[in-house]
C-alpha atoms as a PDB file:
ATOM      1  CA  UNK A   1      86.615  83.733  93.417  1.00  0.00           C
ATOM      2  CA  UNK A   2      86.610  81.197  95.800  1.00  0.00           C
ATOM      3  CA  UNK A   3      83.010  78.594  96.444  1.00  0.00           C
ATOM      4  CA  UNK A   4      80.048  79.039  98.623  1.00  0.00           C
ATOM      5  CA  UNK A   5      81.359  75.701 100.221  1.00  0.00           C
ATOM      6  CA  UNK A   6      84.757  76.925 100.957  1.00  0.00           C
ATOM      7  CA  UNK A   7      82.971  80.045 102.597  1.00  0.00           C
ATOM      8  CA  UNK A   8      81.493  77.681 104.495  1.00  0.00           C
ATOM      9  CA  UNK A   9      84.164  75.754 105.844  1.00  0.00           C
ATOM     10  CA  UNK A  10      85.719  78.767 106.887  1.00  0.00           C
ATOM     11  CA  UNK A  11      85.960  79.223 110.713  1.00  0.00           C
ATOM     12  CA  UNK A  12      83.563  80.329 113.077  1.00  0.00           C
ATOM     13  CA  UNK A  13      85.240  83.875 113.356  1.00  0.00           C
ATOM     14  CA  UNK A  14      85.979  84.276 109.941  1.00  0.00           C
ATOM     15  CA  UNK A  15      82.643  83.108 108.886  1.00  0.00           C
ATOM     16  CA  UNK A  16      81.124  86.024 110.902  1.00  0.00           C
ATOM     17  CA  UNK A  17      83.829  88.796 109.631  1.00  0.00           C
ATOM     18  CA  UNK A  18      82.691  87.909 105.528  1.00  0.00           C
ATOM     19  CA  UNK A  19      78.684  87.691 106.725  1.00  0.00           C
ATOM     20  CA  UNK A  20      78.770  90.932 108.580  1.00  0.00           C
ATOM     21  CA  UNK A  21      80.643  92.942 105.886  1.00  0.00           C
ATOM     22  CA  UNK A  22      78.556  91.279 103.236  1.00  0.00           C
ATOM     23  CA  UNK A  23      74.932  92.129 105.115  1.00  0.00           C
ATOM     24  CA  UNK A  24      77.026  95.572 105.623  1.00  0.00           C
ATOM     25  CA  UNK A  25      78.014  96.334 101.418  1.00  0.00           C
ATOM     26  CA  UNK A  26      74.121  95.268 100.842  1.00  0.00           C
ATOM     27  CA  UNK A  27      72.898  97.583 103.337  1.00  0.00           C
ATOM     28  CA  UNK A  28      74.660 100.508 101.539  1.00  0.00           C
ATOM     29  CA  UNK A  29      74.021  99.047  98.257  1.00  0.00           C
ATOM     30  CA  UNK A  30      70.068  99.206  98.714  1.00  0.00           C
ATOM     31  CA  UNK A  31      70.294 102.311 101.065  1.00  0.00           C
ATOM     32  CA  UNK A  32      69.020 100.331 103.887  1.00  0.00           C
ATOM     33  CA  UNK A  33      68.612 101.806 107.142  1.00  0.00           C
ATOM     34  CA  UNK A  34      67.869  98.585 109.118  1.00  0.00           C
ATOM     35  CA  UNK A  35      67.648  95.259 108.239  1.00  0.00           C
ATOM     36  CA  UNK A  36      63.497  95.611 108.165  1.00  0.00           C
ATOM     37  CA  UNK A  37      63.922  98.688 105.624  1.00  0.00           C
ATOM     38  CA  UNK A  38      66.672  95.955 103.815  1.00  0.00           C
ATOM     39  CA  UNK A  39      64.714  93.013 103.837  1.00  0.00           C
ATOM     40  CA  UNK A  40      61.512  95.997 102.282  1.00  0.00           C
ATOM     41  CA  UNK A  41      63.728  96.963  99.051  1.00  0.00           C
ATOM     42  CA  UNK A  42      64.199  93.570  98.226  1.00  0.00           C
ATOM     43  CA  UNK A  43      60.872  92.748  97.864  1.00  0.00           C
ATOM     44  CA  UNK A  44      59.141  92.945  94.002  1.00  0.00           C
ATOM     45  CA  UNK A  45      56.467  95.108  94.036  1.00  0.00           C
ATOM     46  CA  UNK A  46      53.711  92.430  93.734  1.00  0.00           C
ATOM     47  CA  UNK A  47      55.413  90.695  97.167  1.00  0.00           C
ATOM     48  CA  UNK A  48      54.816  93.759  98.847  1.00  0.00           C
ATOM     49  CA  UNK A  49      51.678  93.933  98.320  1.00  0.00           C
ATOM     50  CA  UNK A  50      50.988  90.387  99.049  1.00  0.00           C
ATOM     51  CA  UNK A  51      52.554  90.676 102.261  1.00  0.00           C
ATOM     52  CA  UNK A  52      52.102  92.651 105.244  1.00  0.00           C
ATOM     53  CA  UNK A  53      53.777  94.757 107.735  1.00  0.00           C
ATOM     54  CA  UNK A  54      53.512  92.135 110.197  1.00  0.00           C
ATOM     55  CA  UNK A  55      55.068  89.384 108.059  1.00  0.00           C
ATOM     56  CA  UNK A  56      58.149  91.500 107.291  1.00  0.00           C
ATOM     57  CA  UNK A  57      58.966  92.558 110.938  1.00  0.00           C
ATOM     58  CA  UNK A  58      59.562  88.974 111.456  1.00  0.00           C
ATOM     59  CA  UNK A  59      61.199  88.011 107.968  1.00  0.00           C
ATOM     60  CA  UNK A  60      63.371  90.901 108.278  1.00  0.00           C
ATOM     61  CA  UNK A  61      65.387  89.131 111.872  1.00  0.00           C
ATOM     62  CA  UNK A  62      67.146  87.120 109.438  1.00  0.00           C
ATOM     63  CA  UNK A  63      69.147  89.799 108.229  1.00  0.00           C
ATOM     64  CA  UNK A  64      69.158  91.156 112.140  1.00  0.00           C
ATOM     65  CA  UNK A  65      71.330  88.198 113.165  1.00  0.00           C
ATOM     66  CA  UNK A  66      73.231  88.013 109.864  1.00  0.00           C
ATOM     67  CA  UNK A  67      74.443  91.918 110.429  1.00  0.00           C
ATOM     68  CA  UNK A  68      75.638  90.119 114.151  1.00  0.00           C
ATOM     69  CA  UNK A  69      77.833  88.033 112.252  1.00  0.00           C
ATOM     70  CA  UNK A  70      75.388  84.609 112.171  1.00  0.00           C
ATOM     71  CA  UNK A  71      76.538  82.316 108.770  1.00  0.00           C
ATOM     72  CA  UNK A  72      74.229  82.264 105.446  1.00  0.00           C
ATOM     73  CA  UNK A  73      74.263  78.322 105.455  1.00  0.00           C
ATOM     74  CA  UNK A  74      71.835  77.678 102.437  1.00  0.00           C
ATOM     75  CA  UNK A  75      73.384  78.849  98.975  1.00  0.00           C
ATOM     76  CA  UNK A  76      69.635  79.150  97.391  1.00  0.00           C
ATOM     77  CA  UNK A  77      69.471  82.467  99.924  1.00  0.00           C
ATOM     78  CA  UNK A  78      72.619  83.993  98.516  1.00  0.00           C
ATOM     79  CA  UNK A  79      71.243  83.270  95.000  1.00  0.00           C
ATOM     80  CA  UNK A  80      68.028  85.129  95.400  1.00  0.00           C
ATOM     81  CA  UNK A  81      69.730  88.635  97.036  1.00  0.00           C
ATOM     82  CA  UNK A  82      71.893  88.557  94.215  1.00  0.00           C
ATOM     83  CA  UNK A  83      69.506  87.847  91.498  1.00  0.00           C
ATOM     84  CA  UNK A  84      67.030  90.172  93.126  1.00  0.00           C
ATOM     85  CA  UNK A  85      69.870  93.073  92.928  1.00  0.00           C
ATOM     86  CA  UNK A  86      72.325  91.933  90.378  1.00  0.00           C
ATOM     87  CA  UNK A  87      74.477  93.103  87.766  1.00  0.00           C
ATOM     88  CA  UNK A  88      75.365  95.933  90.502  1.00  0.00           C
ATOM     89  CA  UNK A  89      75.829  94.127  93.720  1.00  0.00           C
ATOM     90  CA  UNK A  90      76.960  90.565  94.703  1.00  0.00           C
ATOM     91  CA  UNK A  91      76.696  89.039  97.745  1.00  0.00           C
ATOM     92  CA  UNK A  92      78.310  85.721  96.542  1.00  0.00           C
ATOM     93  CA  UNK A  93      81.565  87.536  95.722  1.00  0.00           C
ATOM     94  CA  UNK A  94      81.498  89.129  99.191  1.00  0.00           C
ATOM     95  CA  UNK A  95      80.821  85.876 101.015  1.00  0.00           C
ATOM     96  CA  UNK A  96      84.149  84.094  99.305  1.00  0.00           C
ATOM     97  CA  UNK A  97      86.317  86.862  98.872  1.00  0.00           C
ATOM     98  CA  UNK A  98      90.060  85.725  98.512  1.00  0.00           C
ATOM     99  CA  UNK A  99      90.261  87.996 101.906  1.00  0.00           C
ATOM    100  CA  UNK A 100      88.793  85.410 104.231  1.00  0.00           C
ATOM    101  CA  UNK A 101      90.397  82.323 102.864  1.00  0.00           C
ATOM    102  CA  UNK A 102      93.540  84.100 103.424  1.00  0.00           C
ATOM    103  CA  UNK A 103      93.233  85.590 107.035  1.00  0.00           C
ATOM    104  CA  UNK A 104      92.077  82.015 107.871  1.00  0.00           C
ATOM    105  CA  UNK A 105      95.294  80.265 106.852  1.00  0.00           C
ATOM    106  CA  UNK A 106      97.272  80.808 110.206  1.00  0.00           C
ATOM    107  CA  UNK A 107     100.380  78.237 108.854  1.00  0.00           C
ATOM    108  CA  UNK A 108     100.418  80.000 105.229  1.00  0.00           C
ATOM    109  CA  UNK A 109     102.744  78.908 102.601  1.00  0.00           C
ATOM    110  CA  UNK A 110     103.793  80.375  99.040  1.00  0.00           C
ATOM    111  CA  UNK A 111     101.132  78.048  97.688  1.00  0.00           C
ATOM    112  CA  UNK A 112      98.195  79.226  99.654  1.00  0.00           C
ATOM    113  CA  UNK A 113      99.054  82.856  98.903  1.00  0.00           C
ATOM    114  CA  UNK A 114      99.188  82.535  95.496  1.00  0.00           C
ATOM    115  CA  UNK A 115      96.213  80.813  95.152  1.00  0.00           C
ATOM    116  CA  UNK A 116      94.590  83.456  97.548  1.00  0.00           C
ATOM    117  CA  UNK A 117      95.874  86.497  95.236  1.00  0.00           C
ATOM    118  CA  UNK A 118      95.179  84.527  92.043  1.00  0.00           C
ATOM    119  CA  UNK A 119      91.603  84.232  92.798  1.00  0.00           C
ATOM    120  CA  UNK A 120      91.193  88.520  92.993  1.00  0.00           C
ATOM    121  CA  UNK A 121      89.178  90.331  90.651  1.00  0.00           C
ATOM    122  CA  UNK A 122      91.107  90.196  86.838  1.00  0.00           C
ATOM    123  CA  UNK A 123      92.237  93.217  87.368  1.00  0.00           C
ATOM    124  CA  UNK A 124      94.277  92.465  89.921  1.00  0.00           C
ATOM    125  CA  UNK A 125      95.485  89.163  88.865  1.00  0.00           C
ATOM    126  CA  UNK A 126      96.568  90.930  85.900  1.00  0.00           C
ATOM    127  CA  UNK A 127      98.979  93.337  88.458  1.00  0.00           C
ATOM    128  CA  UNK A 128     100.227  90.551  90.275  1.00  0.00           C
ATOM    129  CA  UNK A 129     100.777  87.627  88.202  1.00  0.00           C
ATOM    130  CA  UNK A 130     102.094  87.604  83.939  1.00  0.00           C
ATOM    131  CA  UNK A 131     100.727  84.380  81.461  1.00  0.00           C
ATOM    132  CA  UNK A 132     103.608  81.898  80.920  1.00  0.00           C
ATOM    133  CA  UNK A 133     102.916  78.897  78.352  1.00  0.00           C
ATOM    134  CA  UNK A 134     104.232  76.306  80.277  1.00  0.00           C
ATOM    135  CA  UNK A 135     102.881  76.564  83.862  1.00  0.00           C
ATOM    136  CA  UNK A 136      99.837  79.024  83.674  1.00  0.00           C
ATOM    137  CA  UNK A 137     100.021  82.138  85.959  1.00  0.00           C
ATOM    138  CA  UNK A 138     103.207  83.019  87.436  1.00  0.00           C
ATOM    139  CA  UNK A 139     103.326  85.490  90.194  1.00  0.00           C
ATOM    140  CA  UNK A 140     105.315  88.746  89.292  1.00  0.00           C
ATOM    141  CA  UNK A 141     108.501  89.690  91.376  1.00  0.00           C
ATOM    142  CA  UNK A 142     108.400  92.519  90.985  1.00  0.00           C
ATOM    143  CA  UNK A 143     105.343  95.089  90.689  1.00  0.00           C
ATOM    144  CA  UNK A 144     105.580  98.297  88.900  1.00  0.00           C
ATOM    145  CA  UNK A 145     105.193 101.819  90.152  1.00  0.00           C
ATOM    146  CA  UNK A 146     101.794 102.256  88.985  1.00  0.00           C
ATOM    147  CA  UNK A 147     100.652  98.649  90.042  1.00  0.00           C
ATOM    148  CA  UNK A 148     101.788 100.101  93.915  1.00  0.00           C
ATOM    149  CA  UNK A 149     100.624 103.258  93.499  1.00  0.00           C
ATOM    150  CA  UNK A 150      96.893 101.945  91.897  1.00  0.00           C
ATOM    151  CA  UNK A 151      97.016  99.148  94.872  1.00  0.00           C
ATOM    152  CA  UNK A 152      97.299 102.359  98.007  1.00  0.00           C
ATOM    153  CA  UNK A 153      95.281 104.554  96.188  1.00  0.00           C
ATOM    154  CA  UNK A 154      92.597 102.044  95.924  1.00  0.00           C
ATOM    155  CA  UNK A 155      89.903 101.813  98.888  1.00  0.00           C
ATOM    156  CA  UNK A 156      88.621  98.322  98.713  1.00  0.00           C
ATOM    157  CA  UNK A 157      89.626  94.704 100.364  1.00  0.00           C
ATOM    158  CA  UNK A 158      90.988  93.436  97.021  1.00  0.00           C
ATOM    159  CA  UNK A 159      93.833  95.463  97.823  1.00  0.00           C
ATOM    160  CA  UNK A 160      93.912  95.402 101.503  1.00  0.00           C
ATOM    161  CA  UNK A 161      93.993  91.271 100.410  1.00  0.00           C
ATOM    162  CA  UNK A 162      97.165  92.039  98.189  1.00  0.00           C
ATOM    163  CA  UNK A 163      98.662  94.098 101.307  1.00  0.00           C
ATOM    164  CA  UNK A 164      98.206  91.367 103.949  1.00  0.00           C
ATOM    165  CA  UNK A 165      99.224  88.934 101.032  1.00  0.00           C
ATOM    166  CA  UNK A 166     102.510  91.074 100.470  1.00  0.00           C
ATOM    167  CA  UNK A 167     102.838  90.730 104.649  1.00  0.00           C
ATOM    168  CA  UNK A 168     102.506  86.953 105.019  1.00  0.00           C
ATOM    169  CA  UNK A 169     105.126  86.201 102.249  1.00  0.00           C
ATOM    170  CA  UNK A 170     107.633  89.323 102.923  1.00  0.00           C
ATOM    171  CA  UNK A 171     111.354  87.834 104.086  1.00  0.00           C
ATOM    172  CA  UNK A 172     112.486  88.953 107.716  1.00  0.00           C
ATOM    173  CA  UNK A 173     113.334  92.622 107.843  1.00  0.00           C
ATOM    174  CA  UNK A 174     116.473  93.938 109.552  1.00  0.00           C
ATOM    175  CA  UNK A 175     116.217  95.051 113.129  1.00  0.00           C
ATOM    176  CA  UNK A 176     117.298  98.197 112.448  1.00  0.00           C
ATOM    177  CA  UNK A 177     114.809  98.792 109.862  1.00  0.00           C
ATOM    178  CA  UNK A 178     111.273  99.480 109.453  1.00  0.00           C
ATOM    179  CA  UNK A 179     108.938  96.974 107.823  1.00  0.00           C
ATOM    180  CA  UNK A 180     107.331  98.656 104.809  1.00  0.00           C
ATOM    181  CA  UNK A 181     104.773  96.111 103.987  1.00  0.00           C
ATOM    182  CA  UNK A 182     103.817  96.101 107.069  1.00  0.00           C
ATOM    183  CA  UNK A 183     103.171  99.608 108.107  1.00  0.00           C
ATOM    184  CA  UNK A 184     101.370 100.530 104.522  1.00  0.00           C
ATOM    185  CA  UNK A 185      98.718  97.614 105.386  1.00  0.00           C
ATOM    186  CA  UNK A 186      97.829  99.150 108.553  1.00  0.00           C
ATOM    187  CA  UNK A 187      97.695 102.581 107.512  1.00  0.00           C
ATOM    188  CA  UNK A 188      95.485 100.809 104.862  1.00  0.00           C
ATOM    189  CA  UNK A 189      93.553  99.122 106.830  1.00  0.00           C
ATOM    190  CA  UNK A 190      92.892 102.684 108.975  1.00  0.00           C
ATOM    191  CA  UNK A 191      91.755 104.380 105.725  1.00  0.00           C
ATOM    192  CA  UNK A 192      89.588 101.794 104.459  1.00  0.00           C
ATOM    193  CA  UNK A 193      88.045 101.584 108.240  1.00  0.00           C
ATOM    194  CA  UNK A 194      87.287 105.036 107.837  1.00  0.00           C
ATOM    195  CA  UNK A 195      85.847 105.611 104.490  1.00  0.00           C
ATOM    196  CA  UNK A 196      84.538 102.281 103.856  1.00  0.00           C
ATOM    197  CA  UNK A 197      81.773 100.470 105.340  1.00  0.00           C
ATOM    198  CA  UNK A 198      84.378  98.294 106.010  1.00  0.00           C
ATOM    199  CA  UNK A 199      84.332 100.162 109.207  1.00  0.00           C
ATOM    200  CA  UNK A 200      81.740  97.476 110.878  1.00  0.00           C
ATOM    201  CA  UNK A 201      84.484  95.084 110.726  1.00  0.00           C
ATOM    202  CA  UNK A 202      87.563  96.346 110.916  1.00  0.00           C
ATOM    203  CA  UNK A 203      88.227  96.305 115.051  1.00  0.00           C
ATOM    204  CA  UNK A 204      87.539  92.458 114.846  1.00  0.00           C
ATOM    205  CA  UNK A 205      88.862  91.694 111.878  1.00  0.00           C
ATOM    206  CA  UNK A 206      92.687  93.495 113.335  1.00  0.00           C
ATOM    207  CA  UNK A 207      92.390  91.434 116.195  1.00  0.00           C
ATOM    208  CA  UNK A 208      91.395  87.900 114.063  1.00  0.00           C
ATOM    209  CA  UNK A 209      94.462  88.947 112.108  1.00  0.00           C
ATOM    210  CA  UNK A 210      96.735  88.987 114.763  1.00  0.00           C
ATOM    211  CA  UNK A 211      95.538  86.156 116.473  1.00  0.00           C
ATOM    212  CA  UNK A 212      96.496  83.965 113.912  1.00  0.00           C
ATOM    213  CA  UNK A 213     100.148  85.143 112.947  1.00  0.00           C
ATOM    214  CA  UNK A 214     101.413  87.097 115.329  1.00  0.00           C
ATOM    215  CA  UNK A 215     103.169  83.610 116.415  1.00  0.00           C
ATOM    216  CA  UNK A 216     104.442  83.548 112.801  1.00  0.00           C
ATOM    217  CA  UNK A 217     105.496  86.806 112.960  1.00  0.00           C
ATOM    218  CA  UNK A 218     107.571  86.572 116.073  1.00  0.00           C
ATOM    219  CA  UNK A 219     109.155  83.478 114.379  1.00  0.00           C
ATOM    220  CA  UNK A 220     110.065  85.161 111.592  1.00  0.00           C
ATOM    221  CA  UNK A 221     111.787  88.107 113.943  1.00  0.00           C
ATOM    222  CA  UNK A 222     114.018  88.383 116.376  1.00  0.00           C
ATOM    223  CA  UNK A 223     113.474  91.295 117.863  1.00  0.00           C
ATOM    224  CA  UNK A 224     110.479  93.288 116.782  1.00  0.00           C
ATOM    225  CA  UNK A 225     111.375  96.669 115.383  1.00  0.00           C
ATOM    226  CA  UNK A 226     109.195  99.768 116.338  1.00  0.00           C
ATOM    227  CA  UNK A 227     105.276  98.007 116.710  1.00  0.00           C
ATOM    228  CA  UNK A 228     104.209 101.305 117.862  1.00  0.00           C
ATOM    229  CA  UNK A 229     105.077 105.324 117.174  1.00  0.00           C
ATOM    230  CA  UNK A 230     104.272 107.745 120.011  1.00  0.00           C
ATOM    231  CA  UNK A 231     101.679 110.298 118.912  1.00  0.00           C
ATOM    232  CA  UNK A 232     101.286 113.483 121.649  1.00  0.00           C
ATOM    233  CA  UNK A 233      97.927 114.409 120.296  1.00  0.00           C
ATOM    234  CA  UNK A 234      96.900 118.442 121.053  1.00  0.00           C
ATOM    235  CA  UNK A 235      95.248 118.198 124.043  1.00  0.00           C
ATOM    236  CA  UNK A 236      98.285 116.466 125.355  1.00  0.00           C
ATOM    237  CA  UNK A 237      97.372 113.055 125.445  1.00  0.00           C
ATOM    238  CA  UNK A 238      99.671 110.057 124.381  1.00  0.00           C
ATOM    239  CA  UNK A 239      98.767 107.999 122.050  1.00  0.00           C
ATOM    240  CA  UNK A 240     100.709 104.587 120.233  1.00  0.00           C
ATOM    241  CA  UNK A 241      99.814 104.387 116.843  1.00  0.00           C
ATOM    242  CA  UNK A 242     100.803 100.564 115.478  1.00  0.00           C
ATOM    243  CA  UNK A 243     103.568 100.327 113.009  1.00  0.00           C
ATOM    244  CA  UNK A 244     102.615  97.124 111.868  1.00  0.00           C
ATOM    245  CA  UNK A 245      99.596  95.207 111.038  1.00  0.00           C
ATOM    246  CA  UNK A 246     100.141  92.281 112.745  1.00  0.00           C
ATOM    247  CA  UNK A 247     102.372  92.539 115.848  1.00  0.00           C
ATOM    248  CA  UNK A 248     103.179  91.658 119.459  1.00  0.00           C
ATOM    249  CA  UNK A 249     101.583  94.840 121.047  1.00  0.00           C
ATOM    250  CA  UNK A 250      97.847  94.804 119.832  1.00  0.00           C
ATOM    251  CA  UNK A 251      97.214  98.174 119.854  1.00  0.00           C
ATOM    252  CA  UNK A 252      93.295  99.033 119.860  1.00  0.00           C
ATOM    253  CA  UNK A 253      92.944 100.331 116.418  1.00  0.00           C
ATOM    254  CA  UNK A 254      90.022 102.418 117.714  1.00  0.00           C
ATOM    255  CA  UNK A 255      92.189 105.546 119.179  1.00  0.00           C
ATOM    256  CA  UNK A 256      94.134 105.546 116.166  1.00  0.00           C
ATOM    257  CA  UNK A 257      91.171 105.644 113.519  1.00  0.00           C
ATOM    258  CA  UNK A 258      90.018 108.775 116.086  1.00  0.00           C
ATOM    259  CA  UNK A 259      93.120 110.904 115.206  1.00  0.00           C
ATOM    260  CA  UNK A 260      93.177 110.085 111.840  1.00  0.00           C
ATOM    261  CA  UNK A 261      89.284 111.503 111.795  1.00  0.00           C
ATOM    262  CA  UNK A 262      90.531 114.328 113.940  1.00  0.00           C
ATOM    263  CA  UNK A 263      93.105 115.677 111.698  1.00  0.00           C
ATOM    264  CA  UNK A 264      90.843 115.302 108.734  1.00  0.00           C
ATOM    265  CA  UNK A 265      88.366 117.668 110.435  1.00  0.00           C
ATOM    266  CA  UNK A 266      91.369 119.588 111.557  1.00  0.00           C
ATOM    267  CA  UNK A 267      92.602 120.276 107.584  1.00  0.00           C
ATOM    268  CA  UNK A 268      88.658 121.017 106.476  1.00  0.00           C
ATOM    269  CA  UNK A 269      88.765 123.603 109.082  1.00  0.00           C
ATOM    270  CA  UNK A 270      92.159 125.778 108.346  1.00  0.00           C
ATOM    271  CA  UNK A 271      90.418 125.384 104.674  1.00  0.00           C
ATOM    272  CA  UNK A 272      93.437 122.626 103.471  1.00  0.00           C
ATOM    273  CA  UNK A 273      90.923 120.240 101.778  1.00  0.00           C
ATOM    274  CA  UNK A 274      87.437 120.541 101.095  1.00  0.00           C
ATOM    275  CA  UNK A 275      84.582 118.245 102.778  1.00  0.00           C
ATOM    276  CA  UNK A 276      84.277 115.779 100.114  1.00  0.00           C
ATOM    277  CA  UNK A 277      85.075 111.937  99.396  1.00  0.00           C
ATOM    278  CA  UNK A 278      87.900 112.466  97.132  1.00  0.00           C
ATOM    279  CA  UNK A 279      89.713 115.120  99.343  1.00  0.00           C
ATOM    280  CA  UNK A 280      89.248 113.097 102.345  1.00  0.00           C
ATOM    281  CA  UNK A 281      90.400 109.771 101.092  1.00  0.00           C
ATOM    282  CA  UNK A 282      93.337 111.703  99.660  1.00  0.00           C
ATOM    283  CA  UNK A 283      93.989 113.156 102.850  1.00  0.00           C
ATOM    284  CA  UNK A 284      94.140 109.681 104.583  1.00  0.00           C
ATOM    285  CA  UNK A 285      96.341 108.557 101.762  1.00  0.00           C
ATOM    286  CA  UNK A 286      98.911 111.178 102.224  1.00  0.00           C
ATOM    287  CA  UNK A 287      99.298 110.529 105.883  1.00  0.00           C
ATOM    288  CA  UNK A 288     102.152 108.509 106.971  1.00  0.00           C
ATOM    289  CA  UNK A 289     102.588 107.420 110.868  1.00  0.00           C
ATOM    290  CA  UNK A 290     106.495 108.338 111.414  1.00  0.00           C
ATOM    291  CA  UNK A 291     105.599 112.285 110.005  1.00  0.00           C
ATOM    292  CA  UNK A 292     101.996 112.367 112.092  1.00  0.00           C
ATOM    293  CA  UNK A 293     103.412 114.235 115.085  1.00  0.00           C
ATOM    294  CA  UNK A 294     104.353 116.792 112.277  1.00  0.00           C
ATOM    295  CA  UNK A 295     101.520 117.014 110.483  1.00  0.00           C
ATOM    296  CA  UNK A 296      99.253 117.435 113.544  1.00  0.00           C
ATOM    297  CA  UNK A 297     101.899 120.335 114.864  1.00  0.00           C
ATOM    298  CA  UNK A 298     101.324 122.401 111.436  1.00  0.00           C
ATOM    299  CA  UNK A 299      97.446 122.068 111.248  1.00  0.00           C
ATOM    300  CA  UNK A 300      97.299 122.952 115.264  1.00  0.00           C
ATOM    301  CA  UNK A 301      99.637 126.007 115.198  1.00  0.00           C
ATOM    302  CA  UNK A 302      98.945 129.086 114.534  1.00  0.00           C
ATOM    303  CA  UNK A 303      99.351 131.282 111.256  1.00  0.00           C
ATOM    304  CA  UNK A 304      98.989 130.424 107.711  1.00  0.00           C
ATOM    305  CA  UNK A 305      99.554 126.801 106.470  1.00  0.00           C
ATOM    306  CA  UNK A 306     100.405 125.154 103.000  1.00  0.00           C
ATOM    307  CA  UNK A 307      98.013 125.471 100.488  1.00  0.00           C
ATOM    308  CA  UNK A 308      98.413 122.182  98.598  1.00  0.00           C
ATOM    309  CA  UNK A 309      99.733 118.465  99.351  1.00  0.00           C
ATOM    310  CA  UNK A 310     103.445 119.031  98.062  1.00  0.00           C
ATOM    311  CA  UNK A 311     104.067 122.321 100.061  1.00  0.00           C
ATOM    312  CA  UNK A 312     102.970 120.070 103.524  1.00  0.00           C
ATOM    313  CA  UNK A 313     105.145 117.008 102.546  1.00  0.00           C
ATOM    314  CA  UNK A 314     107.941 119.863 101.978  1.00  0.00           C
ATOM    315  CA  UNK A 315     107.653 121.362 105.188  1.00  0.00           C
ATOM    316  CA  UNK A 316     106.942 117.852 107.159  1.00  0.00           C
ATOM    317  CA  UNK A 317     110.155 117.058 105.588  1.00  0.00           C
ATOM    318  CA  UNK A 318     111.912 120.333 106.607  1.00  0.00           C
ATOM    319  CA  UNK A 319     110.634 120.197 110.367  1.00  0.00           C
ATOM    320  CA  UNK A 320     111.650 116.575 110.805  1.00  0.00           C
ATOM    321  CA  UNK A 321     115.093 117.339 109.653  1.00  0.00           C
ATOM    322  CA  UNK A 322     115.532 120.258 112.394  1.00  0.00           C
ATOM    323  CA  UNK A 323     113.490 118.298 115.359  1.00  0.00           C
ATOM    324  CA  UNK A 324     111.093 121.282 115.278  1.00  0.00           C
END
């Protein structure tokens, strides 16, 4: 984990992204309604008491204009949230998340994503890197099948950190070839914006993220490859889902977060998954941009649907073949 200083010296826009999702993670942490019902459960029992209603309308605006994105500049304040809610929640480890130094690095070299990725929880470092005697940590070159699988199925920013990581340091991909790292971060990113409270970040944080290496990106390629996929939602509306997490076309992330909600509601309602967290996140999970258009034509039509994830793939697969 990266210092409170470093989190400081972060820039202005960055800055706000990590204070807004931190004042966001503590909100849901403490069940928090507003920042006056937040600032309320982290008072002792005996402050309460000692101070009135009056007293903690107007404490409670500092957590009003942190939620807008305004800095924490004095450490001592982090310390006391997280020792008046700790071991379950820390604010600190929010604050200078490896996410933030990364994203902020717009001229990013091997060095600075290593050091970002090395600085993840253990159990990540453990995925990514392997002990050697001589130099310390040593980044793997290869990750196994479960280390990928655990990293999509996952549904936090340590691996939405490992994603963007995987992006930045990924060699130039053919032109006549999709960029893999890049599309599974930003279907990623549309999960985790969905079932996350990462949600309160997640329009700005896209368009921070492409601010500062698209230019890299378009250095690094030619001729950009398929940035967008053309959706023809059911009410016949077009719609460009992005391809890529960072690219040239800056697609509002908003309209595709909508269909991916849509066709969630969509497979509850033909009775293909059951309203609950683990269905839906599995249901985000299994969706894949270039077979959308497919998978929205089988939930909308009529007559009986697969019952079960590997009957849909099968028949995604099958209609996709034919041009159904």
């Amino acid at each position: 984990m990266y210092t409170f200083d470093q989190y400081l010296k972060l820039s202005r826009e960055a800055k706000s992204l990590a204070t807004r999702y931190g004042c966001a993670c503590l909100k849901a942490h403490l069940g928090a309604l507003s920042a006056y019902d937040m600032k309320k459960k982290l008072l002792t029992d005996a402050e309460k008491m000692k101070y009135g209603a009056d007293w903690l309308n107007k404490s409670s605006r500092f957590y009003n204009k942190k939620e807008q994105g305004e800095p924490i500049v004095r450490r001592q304040v982090v310390e006391d949230i997280d020792r008046r809610v700790q071991p379950l929640f820390s604010l600190t480890s929010l604050l200078c998340h490896p996410l933030w130094q990364l994203i902020d690095n717009p001229t990013p070299t091997k060095q600075s994503i290593t050091e970002a990725l090395s600085n993840l929880p253990h159990s990540y470092v453990q995925m990514l890197f392997k002990e050697a005697d001589a130099v310390g940590l040593v980044k793997r070159k290869k990750l196994s099948r479960q280390a990928i699988w655990k990293i999509h199925a996952s549904a936090d920013i340590h691996a939405l950190a490992c994603l963007i990581a995987f992006c930045l340091e990924s060699p130039p991909t053919k032109n006549d070839r999709l960029d893999l790292a890049q599309l599974s971060a930003i279907q990623y990113l549309i999960k985790l914006s969905i079932i996350s409270v990462f949600s309160t970040v997640a329009e700005d944080f896209y368009i921070l993220l492409n601010q500062n290496f698209s230019a890299t990106l378009v250095a690094k390629h030619d001729r950009l490859y398929s940035d967008v996929w053309p959706y023809r939602a059911p009410d016949d509306s077009h719609i460009m889902l992005p391809m890529r997490i960072i690219n040239n076309y800056h697609v509002n992330i908003a309209g595709t977060i909508n269909v991916y909600k849509k066709l969630y509601q969509k497979a509850i309602q033909r009775g293909f998954v059951n309203k609950a967290d683990v269905n839906e996140q599995t249901f985000y999970n299994f969706i894949c941009h270039t077979e959308i258009q497919q998978l929205s034509n089988i939930l909308y039509q009529d007559g009986p649907i697969p019952d079960n994830f590997r009957d849909l793939k099968h028949l995604i697969f099958e209609r996709t073949l034919l041009r159904k």
